[in-house]
C-alpha atoms as a PDB file:
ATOM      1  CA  UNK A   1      72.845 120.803  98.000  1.00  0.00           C
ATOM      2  CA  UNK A   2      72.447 121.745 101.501  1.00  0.00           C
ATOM      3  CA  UNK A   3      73.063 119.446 104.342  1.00  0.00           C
ATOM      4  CA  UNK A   4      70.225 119.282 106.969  1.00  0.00           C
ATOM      5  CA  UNK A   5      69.805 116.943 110.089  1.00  0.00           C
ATOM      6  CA  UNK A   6      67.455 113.987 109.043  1.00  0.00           C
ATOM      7  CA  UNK A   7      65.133 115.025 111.822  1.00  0.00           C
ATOM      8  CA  UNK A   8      64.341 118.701 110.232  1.00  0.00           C
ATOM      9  CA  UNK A   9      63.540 117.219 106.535  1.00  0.00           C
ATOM     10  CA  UNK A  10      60.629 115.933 104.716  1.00  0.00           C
ATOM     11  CA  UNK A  11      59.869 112.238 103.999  1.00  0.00           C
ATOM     12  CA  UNK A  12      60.823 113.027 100.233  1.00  0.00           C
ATOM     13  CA  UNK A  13      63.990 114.322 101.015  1.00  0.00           C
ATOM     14  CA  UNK A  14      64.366 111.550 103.339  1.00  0.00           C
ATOM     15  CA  UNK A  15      63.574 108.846 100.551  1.00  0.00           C
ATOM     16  CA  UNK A  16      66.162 110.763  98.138  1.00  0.00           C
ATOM     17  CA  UNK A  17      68.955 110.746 100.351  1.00  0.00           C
ATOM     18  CA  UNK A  18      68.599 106.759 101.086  1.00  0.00           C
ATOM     19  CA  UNK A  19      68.353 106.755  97.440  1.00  0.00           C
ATOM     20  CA  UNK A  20      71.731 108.499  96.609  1.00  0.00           C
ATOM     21  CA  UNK A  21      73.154 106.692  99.127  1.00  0.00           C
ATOM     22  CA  UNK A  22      72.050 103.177  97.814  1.00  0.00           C
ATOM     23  CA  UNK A  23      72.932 104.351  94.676  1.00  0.00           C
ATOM     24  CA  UNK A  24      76.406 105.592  95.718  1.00  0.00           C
ATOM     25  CA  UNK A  25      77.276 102.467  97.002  1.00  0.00           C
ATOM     26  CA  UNK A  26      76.193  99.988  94.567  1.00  0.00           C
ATOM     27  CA  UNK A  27      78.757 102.027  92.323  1.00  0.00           C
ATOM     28  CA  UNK A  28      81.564 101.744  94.619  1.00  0.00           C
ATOM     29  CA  UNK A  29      81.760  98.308  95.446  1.00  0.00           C
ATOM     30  CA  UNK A  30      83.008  96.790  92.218  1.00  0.00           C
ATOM     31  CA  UNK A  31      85.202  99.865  91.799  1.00  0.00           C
ATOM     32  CA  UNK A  32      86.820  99.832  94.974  1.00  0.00           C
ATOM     33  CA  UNK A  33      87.470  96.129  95.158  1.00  0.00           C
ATOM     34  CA  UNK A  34      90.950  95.729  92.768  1.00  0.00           C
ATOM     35  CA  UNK A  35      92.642  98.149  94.960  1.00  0.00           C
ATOM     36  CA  UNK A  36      92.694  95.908  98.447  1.00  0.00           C
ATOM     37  CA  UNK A  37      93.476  92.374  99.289  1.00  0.00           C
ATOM     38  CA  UNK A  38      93.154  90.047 101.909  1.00  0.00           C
ATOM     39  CA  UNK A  39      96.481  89.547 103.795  1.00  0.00           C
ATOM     40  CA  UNK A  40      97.130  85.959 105.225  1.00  0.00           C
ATOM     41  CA  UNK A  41      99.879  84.005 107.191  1.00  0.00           C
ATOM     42  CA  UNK A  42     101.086  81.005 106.727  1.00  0.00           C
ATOM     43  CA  UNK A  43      99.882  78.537 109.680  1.00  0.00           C
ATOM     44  CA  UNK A  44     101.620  75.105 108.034  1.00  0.00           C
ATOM     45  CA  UNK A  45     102.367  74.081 104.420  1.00  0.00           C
ATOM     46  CA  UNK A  46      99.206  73.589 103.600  1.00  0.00           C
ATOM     47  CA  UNK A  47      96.722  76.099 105.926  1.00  0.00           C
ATOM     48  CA  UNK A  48      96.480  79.799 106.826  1.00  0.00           C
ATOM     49  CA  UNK A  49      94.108  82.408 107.841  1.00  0.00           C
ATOM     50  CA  UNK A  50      93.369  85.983 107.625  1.00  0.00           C
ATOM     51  CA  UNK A  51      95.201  88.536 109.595  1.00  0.00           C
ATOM     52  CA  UNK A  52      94.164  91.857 107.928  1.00  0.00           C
ATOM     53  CA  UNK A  53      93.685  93.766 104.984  1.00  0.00           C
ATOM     54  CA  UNK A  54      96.010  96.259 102.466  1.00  0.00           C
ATOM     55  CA  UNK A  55      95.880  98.281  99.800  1.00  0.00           C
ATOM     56  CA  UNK A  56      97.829  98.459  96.912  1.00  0.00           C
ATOM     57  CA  UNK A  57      99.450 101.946  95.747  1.00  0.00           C
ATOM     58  CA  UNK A  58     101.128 103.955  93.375  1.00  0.00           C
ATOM     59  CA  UNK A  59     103.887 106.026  95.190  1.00  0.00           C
ATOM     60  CA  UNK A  60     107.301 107.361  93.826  1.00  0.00           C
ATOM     61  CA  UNK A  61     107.263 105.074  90.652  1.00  0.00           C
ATOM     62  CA  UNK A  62     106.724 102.182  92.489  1.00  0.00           C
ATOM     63  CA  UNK A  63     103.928  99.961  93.833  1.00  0.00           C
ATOM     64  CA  UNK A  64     103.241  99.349  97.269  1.00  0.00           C
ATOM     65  CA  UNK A  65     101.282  97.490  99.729  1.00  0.00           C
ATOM     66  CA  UNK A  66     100.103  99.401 102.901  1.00  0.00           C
ATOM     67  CA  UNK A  67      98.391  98.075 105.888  1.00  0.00           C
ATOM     68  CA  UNK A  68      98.676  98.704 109.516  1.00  0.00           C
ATOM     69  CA  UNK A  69     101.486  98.134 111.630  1.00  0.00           C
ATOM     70  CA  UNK A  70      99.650  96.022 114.243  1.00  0.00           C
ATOM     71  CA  UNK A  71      98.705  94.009 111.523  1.00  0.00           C
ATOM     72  CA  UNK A  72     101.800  93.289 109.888  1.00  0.00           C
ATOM     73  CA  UNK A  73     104.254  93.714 113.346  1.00  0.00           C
ATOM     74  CA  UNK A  74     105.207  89.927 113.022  1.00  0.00           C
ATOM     75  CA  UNK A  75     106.778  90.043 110.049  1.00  0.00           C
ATOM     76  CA  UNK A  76     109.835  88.205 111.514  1.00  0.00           C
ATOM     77  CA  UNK A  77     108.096  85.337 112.864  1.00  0.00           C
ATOM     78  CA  UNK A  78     105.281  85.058 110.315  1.00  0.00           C
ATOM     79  CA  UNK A  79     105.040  84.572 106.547  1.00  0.00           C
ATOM     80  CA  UNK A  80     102.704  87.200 105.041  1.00  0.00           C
ATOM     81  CA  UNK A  81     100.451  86.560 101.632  1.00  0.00           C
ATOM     82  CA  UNK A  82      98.270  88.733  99.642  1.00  0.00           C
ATOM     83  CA  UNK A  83      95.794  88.240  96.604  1.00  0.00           C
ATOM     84  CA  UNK A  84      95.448  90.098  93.856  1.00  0.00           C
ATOM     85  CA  UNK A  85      92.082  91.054  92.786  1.00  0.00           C
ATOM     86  CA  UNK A  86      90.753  88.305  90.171  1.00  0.00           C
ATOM     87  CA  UNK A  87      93.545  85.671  90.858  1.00  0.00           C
ATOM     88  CA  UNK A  88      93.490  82.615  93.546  1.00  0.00           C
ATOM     89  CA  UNK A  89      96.851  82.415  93.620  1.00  0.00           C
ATOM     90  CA  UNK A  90      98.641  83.956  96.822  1.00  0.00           C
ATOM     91  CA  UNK A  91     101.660  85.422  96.880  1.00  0.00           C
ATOM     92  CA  UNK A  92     104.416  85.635  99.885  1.00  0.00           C
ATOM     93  CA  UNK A  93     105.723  88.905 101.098  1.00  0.00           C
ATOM     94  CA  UNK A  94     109.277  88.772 100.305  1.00  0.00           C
ATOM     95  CA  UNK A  95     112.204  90.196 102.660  1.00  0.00           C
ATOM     96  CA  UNK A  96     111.311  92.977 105.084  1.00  0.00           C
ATOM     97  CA  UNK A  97     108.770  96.278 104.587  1.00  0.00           C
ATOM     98  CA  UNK A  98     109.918  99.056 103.544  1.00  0.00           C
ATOM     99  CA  UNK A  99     108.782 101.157 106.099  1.00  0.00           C
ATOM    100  CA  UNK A 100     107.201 100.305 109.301  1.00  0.00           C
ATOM    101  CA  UNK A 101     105.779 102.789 112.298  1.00  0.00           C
ATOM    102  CA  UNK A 102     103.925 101.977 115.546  1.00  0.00           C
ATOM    103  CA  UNK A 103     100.832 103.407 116.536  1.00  0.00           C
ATOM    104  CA  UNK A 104      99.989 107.064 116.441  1.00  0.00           C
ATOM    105  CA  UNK A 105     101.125 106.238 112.751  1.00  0.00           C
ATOM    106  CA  UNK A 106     100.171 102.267 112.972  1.00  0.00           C
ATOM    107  CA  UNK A 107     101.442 101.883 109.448  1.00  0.00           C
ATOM    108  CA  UNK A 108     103.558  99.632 107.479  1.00  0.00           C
ATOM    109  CA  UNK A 109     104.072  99.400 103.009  1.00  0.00           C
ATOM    110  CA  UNK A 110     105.672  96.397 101.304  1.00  0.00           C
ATOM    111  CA  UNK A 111     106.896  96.739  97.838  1.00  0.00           C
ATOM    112  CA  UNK A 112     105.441  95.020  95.280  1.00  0.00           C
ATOM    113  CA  UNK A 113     107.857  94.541  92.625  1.00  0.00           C
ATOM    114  CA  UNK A 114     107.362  93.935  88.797  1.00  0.00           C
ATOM    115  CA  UNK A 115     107.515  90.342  88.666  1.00  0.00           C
ATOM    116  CA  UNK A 116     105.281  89.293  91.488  1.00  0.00           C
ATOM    117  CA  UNK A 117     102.771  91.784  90.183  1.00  0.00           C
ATOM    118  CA  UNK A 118     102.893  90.939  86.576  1.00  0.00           C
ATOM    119  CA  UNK A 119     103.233  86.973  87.502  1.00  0.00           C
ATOM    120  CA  UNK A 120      99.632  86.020  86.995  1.00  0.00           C
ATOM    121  CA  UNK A 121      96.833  87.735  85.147  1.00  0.00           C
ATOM    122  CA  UNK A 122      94.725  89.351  87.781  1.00  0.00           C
ATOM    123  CA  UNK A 123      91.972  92.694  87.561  1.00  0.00           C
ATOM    124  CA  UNK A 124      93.788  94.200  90.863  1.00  0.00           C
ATOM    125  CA  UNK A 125      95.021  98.167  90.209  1.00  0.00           C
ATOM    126  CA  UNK A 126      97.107 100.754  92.613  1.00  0.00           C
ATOM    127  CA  UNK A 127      96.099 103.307  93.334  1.00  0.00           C
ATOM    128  CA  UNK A 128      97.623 106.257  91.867  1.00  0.00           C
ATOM    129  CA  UNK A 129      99.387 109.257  94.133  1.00  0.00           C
ATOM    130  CA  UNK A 130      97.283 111.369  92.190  1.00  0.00           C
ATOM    131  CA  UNK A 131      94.305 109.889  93.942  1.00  0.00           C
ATOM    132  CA  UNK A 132      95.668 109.996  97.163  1.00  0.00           C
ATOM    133  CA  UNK A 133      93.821 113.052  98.797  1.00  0.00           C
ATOM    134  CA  UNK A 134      96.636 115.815 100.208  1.00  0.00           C
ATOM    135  CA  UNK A 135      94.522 115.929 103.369  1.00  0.00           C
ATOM    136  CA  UNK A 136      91.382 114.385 105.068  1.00  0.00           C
ATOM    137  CA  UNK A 137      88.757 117.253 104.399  1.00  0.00           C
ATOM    138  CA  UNK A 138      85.929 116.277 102.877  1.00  0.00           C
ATOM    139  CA  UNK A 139      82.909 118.195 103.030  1.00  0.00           C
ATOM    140  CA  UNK A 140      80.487 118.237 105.376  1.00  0.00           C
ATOM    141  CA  UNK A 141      78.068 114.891 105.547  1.00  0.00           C
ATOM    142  CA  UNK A 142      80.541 113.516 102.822  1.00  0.00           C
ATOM    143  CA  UNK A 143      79.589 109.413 101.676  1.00  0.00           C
ATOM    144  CA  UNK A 144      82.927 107.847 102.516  1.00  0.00           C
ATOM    145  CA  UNK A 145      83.303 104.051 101.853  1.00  0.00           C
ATOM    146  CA  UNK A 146      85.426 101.271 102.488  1.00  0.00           C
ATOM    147  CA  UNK A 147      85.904  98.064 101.336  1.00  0.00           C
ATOM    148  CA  UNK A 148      88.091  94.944 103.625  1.00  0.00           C
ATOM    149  CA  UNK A 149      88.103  91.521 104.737  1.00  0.00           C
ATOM    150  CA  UNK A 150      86.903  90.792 108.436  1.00  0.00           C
ATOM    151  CA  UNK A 151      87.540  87.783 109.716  1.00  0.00           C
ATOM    152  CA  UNK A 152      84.003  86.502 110.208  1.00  0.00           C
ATOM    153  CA  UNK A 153      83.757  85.929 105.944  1.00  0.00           C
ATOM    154  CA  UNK A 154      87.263  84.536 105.970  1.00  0.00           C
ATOM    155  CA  UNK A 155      87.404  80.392 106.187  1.00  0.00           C
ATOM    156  CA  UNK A 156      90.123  77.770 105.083  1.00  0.00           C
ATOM    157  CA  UNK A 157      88.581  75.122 102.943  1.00  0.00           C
ATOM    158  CA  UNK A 158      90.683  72.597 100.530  1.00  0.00           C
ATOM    159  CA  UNK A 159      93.805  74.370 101.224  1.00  0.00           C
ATOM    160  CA  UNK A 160      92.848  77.825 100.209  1.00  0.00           C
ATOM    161  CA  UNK A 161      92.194  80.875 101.977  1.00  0.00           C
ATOM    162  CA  UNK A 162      88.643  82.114 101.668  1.00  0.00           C
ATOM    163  CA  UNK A 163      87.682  85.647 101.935  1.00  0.00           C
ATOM    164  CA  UNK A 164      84.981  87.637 101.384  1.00  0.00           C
ATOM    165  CA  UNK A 165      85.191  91.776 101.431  1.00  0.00           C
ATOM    166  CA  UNK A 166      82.584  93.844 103.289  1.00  0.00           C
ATOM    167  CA  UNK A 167      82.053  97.358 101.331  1.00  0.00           C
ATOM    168  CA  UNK A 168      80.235  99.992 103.559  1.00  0.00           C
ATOM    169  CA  UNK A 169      79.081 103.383 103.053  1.00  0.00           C
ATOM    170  CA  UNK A 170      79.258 105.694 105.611  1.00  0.00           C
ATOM    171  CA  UNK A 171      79.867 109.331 107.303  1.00  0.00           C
ATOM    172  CA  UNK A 172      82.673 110.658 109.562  1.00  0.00           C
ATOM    173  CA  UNK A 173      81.690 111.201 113.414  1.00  0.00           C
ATOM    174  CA  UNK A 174      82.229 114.344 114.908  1.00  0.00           C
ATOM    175  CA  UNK A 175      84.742 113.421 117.568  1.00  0.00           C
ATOM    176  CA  UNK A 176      84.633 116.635 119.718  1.00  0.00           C
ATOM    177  CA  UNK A 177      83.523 114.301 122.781  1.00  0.00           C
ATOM    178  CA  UNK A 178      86.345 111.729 122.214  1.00  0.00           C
ATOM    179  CA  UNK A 179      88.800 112.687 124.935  1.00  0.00           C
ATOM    180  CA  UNK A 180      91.205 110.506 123.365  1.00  0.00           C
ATOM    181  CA  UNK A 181      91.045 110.372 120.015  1.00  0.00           C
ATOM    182  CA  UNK A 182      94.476 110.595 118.465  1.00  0.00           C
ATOM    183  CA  UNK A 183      94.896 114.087 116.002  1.00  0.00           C
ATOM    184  CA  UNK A 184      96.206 111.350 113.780  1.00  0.00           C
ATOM    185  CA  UNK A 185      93.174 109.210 113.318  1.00  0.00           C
ATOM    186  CA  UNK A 186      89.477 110.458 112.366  1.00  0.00           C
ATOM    187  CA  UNK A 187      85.808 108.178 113.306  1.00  0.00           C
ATOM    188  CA  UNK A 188      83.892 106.475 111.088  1.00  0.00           C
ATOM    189  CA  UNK A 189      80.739 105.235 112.097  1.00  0.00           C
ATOM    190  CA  UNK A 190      80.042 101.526 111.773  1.00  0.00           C
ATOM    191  CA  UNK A 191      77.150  99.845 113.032  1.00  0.00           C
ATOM    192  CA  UNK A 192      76.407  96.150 112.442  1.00  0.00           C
ATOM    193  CA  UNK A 193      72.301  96.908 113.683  1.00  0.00           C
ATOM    194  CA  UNK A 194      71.586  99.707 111.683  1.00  0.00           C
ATOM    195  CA  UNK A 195      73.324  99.116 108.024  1.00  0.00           C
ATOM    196  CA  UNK A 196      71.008  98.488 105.418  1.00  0.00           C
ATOM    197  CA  UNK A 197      72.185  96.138 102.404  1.00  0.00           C
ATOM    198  CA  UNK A 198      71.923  96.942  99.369  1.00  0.00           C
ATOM    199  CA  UNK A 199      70.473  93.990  98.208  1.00  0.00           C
ATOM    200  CA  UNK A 200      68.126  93.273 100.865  1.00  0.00           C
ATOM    201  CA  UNK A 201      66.730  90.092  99.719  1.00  0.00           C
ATOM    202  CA  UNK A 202      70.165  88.497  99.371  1.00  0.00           C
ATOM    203  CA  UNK A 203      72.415  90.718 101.316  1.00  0.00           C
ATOM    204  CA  UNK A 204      74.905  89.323 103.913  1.00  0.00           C
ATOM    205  CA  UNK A 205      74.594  91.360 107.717  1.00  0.00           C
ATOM    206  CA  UNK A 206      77.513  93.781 107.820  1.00  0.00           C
ATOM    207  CA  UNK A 207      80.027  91.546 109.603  1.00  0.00           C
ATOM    208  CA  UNK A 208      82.272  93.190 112.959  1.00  0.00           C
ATOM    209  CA  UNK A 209      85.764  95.119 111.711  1.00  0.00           C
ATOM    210  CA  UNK A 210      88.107  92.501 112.839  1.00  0.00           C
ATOM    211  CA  UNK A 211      90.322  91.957 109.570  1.00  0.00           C
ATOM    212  CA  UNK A 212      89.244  95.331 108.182  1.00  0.00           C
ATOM    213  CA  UNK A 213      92.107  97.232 109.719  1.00  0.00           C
ATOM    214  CA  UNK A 214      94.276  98.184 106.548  1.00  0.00           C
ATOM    215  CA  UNK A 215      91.391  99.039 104.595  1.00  0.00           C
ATOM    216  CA  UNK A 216      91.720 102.128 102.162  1.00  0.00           C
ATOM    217  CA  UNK A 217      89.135 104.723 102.867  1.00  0.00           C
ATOM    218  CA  UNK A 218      87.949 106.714 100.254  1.00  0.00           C
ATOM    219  CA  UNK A 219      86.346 109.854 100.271  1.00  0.00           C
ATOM    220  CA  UNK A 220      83.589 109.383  97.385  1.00  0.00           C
ATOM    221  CA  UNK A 221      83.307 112.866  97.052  1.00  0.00           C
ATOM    222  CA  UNK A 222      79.751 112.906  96.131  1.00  0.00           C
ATOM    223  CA  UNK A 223      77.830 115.547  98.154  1.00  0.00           C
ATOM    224  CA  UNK A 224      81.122 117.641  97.257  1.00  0.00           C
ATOM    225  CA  UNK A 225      79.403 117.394  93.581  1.00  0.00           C
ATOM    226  CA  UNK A 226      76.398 117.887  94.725  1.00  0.00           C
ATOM    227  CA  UNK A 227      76.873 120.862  96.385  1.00  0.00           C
ATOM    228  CA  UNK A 228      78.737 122.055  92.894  1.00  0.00           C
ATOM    229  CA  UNK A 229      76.112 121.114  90.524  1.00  0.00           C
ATOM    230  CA  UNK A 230      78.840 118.912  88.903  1.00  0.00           C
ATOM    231  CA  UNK A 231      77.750 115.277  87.377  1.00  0.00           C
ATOM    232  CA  UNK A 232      79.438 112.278  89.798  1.00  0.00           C
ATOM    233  CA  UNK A 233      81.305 108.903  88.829  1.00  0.00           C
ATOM    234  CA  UNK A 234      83.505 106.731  91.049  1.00  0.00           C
ATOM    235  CA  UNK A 235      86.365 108.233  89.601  1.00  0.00           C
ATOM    236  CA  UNK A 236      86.254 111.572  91.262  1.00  0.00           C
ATOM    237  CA  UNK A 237      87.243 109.757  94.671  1.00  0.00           C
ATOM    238  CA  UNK A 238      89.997 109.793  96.826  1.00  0.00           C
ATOM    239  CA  UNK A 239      91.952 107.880  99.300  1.00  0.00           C
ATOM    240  CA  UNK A 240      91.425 109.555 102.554  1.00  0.00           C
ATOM    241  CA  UNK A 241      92.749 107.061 104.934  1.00  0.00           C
ATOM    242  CA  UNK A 242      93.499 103.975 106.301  1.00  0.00           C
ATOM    243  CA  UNK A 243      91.540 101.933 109.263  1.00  0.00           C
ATOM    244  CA  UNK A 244      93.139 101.200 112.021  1.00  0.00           C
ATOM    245  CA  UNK A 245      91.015 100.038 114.806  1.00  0.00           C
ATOM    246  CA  UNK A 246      87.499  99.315 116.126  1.00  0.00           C
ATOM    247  CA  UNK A 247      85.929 101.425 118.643  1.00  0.00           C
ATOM    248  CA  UNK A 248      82.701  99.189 119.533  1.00  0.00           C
ATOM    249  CA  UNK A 249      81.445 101.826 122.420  1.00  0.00           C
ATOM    250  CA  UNK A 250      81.397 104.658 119.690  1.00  0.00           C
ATOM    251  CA  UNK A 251      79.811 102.226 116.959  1.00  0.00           C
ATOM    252  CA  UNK A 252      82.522 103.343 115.230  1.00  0.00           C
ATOM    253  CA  UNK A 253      85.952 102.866 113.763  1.00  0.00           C
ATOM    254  CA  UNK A 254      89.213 104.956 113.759  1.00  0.00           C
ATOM    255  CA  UNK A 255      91.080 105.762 110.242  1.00  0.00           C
ATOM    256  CA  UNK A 256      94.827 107.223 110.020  1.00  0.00           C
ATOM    257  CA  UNK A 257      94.356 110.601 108.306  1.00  0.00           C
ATOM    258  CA  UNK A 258      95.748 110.410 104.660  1.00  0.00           C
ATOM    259  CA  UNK A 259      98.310 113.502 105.739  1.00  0.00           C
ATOM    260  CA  UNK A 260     100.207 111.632 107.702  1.00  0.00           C
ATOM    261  CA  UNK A 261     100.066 108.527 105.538  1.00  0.00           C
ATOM    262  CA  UNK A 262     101.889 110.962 102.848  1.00  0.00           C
ATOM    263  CA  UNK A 263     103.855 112.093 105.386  1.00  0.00           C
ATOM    264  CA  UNK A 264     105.162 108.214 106.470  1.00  0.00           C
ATOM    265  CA  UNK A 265     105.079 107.149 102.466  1.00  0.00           C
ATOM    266  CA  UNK A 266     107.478 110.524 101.980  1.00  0.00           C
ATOM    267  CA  UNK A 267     109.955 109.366 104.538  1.00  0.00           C
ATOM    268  CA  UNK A 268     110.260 105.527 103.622  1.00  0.00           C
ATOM    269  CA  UNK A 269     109.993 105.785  99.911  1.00  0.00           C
ATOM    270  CA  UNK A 270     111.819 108.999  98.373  1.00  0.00           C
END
C-alpha cells in the first residue's frame, strides 16, 4: 500500500479508500466503546451533568481510570461518577486520584478497585498495558479513531445522566506550522462540516469536542497492515493517546502522546 495525496489518484482509488475507511470505522465503534465512560458530577441529590470523558486501563496489576487533569482538577469540591459500559448505574469516585499533573501532561488516573468494578454486571473492559502503544508512531496516513462523550449528546432526564458517545475516524495533522504546539501533544483533525456518517440516512452530525477531552485514542493500525500485506481486525490496535483540548482554528484537536502517558502512569503507579 502506498500512500498518495487524494488529489494525484484515480476516482477508483478514491472510492476504495472511502471504502476502507467506512469500513474501518463501522468495526471500531462497538469495539472501542467498553473501554471509555462518561464522567459526571454531582450537581444536587438528584441531578448532574457531564464534565468529560475517561478511559479505563490495565496498568501494574491494577485498573485505572485516566482522563485529563483539567477535567478532573476539582476533585475537592466536586463529586466525580463514571459508567461502566452496559450498566446505568453510576458510580462515585472514591477518595483522591492517584496521580494528578497539570498541563503539558494534563493528566489525572483514579483507581478502580475490585469491588466497584465487579459490583454490577456491565460489558465495560481495560485496556491492557500490552495495548498501550510504547510511543505515538504510527505510520504514515494511519486511520486513528476515538470514541467520547461531548456535551452536546449529554442531557439529564428523570434523574439520570444521559450520554451519548461520538466515535470518529480520522488522520494526524502535520503540525510543522503550529508554533505552539506542545512536543507533548500531537493534532488530530476534527471537522464537524466535512465528516461523513456512516450511516447516512440515520446518522447523527459529528457533535463539537467539548466533553471529549479524556478520550483514548487509538491507533487502528490499519494502513500499517496494509502496507504489510497482513489481514486486519480491531484487535491489532493500540492506545496512542489521550485528548486533551480543542483547537477550532486548526479544525483540529490536540492528544497527549502515549510516551508520556507511560511515563506519568510509571511514576504514580509502580
Amino acid at each position: 500500500m502506498e500512500i498518495a495525496h487524494q488529489d494525484d489518484v484515480s476516482p477508483e482509488l478514491r472510492a476504495w479508500w472511502r471504502a476502507l475507511c467506512r469500513e474501518t470505522a463501522e468495526a471500531m465503534q462497538d469495539y472501542c466503546l467498553p473501554y471509555v465512560t462518561p464522567i459526571s458530577h454531582v450537581i444536587s441529590n438528584d441531578e448532574g451533568a457531564l464534565e468529560g470523558t475517561g478511559g479505563y486501563l490495565e496498568f501494574a496489576g491494577k485498573r485505572w481510570l485516566i482522563s485529563n487533569e483539567h477535567v478532573l482538577n476539582d476533585w475537592q469540591t466536586r463529586q466525580f461518577a463514571h459508567q461502566f459500559h452496559g450498566c446505568d448505574d453510576v458510580f462515585r469516585l472514591a477518595g483522591m486520584p492517584t496521580g494528578i499533573e497539570k498541563h503539558p501532561v494534563d493528566a489525572a488516573i483514579w483507581h478502580i478497585p475490585d469491588d466497584v468494578w465487579n459490583a454490577r454486571p456491565h460489558q465495560a473492559v481495560a485496556v491492557p498495558s500490552l495495548r498501550l502503544a510504547r510511543q505515538h508512531a504510527p505510520v504514515a496516513g494511519e486511520l486513528l479513531f476515538v470514541a467520547g462523550f461531548p456535551q452536546q449528546r449529554s442531557h439529564f432526564y428523570f434523574n439520570t445522566l444521559s450520554s451519548h458517545a461520538t466515535q470518529l475516524l480520522a488522520q494526524e495533522r502535520n503540525p510543522s506550522t503550529v508554533s505552539d504546539l506542545h512536543a507533548n501533544y500531537v493534532l488530530v483533525g476534527y471537522s464537524t462540516e466535512k465528516a461523513q456518517s456512516v450511516r447516512p440516512s440515520g446518522g447523527a452530525p459529528l457533535s463539537e469536542p467539548p466533553g471529549m477531552s479524556g478520550s483514548l485514542l487509538w491507533n487502528t493500525r490499519r494502513v500499517e497492515c496494509g502496507m504489510a500485506g497482513r489481514p486486519w481486525s480491531p484487535d491489532m490496535a493500540q492506545v496512542t493517546g489521550v485528548l486533551c483540548r480543542w483547537d477550532p482554528q486548526l479544525v483540529s484537536v490536540q492528544a497527549i502522546r502515549i510516551e508520556i502517558l507511560r511515563d506519568f502512569l510509571a511514576r504514580h503507579t509502580l
